[in-house]
Every structure is written in structure tokens, then in C-alpha cells.
Protein backbone atom coordinates (compact mmCIF):
# COMPACT_ATOMS: atom_id res chain seq x y z
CA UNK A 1 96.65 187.51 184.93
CA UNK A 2 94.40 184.44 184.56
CA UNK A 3 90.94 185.26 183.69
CA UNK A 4 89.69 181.65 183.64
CA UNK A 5 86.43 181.55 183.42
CA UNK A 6 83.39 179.15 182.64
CA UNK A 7 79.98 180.42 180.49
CA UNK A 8 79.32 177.24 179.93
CA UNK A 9 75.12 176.64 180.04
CA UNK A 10 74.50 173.17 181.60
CA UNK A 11 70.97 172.30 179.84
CA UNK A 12 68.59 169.43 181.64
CA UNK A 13 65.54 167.71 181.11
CA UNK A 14 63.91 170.22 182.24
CA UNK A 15 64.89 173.49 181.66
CA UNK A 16 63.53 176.87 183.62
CA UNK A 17 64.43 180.15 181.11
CA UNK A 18 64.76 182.93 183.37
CA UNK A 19 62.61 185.75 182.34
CA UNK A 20 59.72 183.84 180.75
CA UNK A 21 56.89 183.31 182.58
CA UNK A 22 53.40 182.58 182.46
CA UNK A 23 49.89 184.86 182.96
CA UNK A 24 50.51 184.40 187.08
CA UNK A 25 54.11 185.14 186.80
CA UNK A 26 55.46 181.28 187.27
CA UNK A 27 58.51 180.61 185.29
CA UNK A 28 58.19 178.54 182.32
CA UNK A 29 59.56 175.19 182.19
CA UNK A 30 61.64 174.41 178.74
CA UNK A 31 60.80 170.63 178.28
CA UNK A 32 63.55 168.97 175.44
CA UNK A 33 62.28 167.05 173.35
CA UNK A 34 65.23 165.64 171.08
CA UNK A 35 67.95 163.52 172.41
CA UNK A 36 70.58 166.01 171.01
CA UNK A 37 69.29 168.47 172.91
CA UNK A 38 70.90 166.91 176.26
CA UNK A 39 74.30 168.06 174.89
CA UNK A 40 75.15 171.48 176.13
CA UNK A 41 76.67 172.48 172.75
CA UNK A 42 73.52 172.02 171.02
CA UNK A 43 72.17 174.81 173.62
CA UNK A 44 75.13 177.07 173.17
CA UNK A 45 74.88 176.47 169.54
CA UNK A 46 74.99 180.00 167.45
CA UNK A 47 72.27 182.13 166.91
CA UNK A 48 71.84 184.32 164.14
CA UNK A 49 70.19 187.83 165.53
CA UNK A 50 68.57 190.07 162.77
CA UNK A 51 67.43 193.49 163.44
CA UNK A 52 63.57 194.16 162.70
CA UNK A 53 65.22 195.52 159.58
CA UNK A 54 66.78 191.83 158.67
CA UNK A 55 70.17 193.74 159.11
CA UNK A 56 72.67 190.84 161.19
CA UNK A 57 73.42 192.57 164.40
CA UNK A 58 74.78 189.85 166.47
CA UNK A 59 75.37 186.15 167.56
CA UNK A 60 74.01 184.44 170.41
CA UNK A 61 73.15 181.07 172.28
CA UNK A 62 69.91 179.17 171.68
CA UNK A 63 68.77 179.59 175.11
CA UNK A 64 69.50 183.30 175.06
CA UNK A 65 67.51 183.15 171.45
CA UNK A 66 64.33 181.19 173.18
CA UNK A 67 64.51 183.67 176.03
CA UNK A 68 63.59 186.58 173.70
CA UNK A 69 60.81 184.27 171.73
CA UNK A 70 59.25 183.40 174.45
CA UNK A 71 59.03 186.76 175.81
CA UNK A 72 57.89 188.35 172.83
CA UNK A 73 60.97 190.33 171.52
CA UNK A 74 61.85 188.48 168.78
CA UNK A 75 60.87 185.53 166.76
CA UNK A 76 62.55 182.41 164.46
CA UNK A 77 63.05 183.65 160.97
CA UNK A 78 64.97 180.04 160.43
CA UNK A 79 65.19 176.87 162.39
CA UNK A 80 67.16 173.76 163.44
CA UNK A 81 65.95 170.31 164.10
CA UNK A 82 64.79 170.17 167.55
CA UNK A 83 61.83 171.30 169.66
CA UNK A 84 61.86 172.25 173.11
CA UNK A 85 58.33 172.62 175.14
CA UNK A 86 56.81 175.17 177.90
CA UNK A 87 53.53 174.34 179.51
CA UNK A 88 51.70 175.86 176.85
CA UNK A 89 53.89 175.43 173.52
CA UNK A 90 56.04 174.25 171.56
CA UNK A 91 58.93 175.99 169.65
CA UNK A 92 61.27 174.58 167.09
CA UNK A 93 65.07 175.47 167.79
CA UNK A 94 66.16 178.71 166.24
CA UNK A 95 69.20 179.35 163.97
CA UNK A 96 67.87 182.91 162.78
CA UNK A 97 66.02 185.22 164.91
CA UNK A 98 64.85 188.61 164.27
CA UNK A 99 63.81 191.49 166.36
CA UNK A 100 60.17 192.64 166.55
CA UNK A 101 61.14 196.39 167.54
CA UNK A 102 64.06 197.81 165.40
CA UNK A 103 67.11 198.67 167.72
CA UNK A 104 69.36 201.24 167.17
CA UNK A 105 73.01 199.71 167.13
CA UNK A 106 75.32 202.65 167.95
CA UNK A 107 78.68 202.61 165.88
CA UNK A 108 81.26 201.72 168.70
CA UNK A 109 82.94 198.99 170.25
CA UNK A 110 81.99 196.17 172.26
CA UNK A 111 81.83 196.06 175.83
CA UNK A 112 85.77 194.78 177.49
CA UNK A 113 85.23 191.33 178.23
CA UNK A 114 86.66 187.91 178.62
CA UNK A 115 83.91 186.77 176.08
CA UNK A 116 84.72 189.41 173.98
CA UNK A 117 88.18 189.19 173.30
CA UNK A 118 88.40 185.23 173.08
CA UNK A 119 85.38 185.93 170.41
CA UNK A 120 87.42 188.81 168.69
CA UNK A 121 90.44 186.03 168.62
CA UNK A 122 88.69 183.22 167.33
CA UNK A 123 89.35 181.31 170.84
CA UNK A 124 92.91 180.95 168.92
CA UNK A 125 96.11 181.50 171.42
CA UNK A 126 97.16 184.64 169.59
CA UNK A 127 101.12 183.12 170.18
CA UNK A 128 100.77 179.75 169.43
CA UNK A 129 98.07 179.96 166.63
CA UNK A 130 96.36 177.16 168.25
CA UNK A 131 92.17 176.64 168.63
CA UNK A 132 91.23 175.97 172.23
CA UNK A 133 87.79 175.75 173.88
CA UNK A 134 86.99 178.88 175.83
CA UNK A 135 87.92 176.67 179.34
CA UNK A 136 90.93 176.15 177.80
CA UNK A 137 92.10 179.49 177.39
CA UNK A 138 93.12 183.07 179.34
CA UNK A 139 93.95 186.81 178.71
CA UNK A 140 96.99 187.60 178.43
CA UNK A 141 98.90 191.38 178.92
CA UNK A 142 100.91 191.81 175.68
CA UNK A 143 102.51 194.77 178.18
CA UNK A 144 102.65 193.55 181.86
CA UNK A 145 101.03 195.34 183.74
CA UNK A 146 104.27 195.74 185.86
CA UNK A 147 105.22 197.84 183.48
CA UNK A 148 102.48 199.58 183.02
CA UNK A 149 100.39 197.62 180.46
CA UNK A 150 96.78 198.48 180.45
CA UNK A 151 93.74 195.88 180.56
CA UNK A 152 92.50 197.36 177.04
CA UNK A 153 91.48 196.09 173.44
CA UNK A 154 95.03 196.94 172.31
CA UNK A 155 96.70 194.91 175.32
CA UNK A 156 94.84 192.31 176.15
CA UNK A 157 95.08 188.91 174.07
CA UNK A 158 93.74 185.11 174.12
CA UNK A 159 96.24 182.89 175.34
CA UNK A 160 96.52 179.49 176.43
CA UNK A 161 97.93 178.42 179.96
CA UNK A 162 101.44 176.86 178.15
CA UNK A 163 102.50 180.64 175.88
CA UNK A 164 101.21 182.07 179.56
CA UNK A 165 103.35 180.66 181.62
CA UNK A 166 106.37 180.86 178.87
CA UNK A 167 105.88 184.57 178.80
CA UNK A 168 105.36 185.43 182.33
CA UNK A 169 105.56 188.75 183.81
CA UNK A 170 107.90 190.14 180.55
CA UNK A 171 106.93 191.06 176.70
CA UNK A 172 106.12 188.94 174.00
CA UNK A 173 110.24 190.12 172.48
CA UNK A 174 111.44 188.91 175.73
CA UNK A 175 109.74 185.75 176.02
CA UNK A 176 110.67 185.13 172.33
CA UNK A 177 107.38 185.17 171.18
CA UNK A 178 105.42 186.67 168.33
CA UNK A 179 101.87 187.68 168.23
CA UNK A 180 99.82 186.40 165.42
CA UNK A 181 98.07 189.80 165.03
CA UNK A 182 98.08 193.55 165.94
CA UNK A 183 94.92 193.24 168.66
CA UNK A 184 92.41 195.85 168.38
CA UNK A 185 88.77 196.86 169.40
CA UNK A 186 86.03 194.61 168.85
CA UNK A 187 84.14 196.90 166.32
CA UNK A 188 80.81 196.37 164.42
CA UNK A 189 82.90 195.73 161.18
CA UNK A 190 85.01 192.99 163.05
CA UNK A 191 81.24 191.18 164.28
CA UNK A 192 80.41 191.17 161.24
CA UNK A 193 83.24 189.28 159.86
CA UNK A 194 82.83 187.21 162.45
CA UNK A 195 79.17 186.46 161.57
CA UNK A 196 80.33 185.54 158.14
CA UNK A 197 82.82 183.07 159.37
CA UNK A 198 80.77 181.55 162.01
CA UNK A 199 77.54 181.21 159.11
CA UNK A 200 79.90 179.93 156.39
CA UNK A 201 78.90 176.24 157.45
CA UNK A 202 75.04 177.09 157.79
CA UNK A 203 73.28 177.40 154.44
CA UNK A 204 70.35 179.34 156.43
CA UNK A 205 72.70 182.11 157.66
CA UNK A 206 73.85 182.93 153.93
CA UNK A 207 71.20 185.58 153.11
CA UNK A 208 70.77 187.32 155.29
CA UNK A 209 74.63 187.97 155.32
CA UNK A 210 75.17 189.17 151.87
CA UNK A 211 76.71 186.47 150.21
């Protein structure tokens, strides 16, 4: 089944962050002030999220990062180059966030998601072994659902279109094809890992994750 999907933010000049707004309820306008901002990647860029503990918790986007500074909820523990500008500030891009309010993370998996599994996989075709952009990729059934396959963590896989269409409607053995890993749920241990691999390039990341 193809679950192709785009979450891709589209930032512009001027940028309205839903859920901030101002003392007479007006949303804020996000001015950018540095030419690299204009790229969307630069706005989807990670996001370290510390608890109010300084425990990592999660990843997320810049603009998902500025929503919760600007409304209070969190604030920049580390930043980027970059500013972006409301009415009545100005705040320096964030690469480490932390909550204001400590949050109790309950030990279980993530929600089922698109998202979620193509973070889980590393957006890496788990037949193939190739890296593709999320655009670029679907969910595959390791077990059709013809036969009774269920949408789950265990069954459900990244995949891109050209393993998809080789394995159609049969299983991975039938399609002569071998998956690159044993797929399972997206637990708090396997974010974590994640966090480690995404923050191995970003010297501000380090300690806070324990290396």
C-alpha cells in the first residue's frame, strides 16, 4: 500500500507560527532574517528536546522548536546561526531546547505512523539498503495484507517505489528479497539511539547525550 506522503514545511519571508500570538490574540509573524533561512531544510533542521530535567526526550523541527519558545513552554539551551523575528523579538535559531515544566515520558512505544517508521528505519529502503528522502519513500507490508499481514511495528517497513513494485502483493521469500533487519516497535531505547546518531555531527548535542 503506498503511503506517500509529504511533511515537508515550506518556510517564506514571512512566516505566521500557528499557536503564537500576541496580547490581542493576533498571530505572530516569524520575520527571517538570514539568507539560509529561505531553504526549507534549514527549518526542518533537527531539534534537540531536553526535558526540564536536561534528560533528551525527543527530536523535532525548528519551527516546531520556535513554536514552544515563543509560547512559553520551552526555551534554547543551544543555538544555530540564524535569527528569525516576531513583532516584538528576536530569537536566535535553536539546536537544543529544553522544557520549562518537567513531562512525564511514559515507557512505551511511539505512536504508528508514516513518520515514525521511516524515522525508526533511518529513511533507508529496508530491502535495498538504500537512503532516500522521506518523498522518496513508502511502507511496505512485509506480510500482505492479502494474506493477512497486519499494519503494525512488526509488519510494516520503509521501502522505496522500485523493491515495492518488485515485491508486490507476495513476501519478501517470494519476491527474492531480504530484509535488512527484524522491524520492531519504535521504543524510547530505539529514540534514543537515534538521537545519538542524528547529534553525532553537532558538537552542541554531545552533552547532553552522554558521550
Amino acid at each position: 500500500m503506498d503511503y506517500r506522503h509529504k511533511d515537508v514545511l515550506r518556510p517564506r519571508p514571512i512566516i505566521s507560527i500557528p499557536g503564537s500570538r500576541n496580547s490581542i490574540g493576533a498571530e505572530l509573524p516569524i520575520r527571517e532574517s538570514s539568507p539560509g533561512l529561505r531553504r526549507p531544510s534549514l527549518m526542518q533542521a533537527p531539534v534537540l528536546v531536553l526535558n526540564a530535567t536536561f534528560e533528551p526526550i525527543n527530536v523535532t523541527a525548528v519551527r516546531r522548536a520556535l513554536v514552544l519558545m515563543l509560547k512559553g513552554v520551552a526555551q534554547a539551551e543551544e543555538t544555530q546561526s540564524g535569527e528569525v523575528h516576531s513583532t516584538t523579538k528576536s530569537i536566535s535559531v535553536p539546536s537544543v531546547i529544553r522544557l520549562l515544566t518537567y513531562r512525564h515520558i511514559p515507557q512505551q512505544s511511539r505512536a504508528l505512523s508514516r513518520k515514525n517508521i521511516l524515522l525508526r528505519d533511518r529513511n533507508t529502503c529496508q530491502f535495498c539498503g538504500r537512503i532516500f528522502s522521506a518523498s522518496d519513500l513508502t511502507l511496505d507490508h512485509v506480510v500482505p495484507r492479502s494474506r493477512g499481514g497486519r499494519s503494525s511495528w512488526e509488519n510494516l517497513v520503509a521501502c522505496c517505489y522500485e523493491c515495492n513494485n518488485r515485491k508486490g502483493d507476495r513476501t519478501p521469500e517470494e519476491a527474492g528479497l531480504k530484509l535488512a533487519r527484524r522491524p520492531r516497535p519504535f521504543t524510547l531505547h530505539t529514540s534514543r539511539q537515534l538521537m545519538r546518531l542524528i547529534g553525532h555531527k553537532d558538537e552542541k548535542w554531545r552533552k547532553y547525550l552522554f558521550y
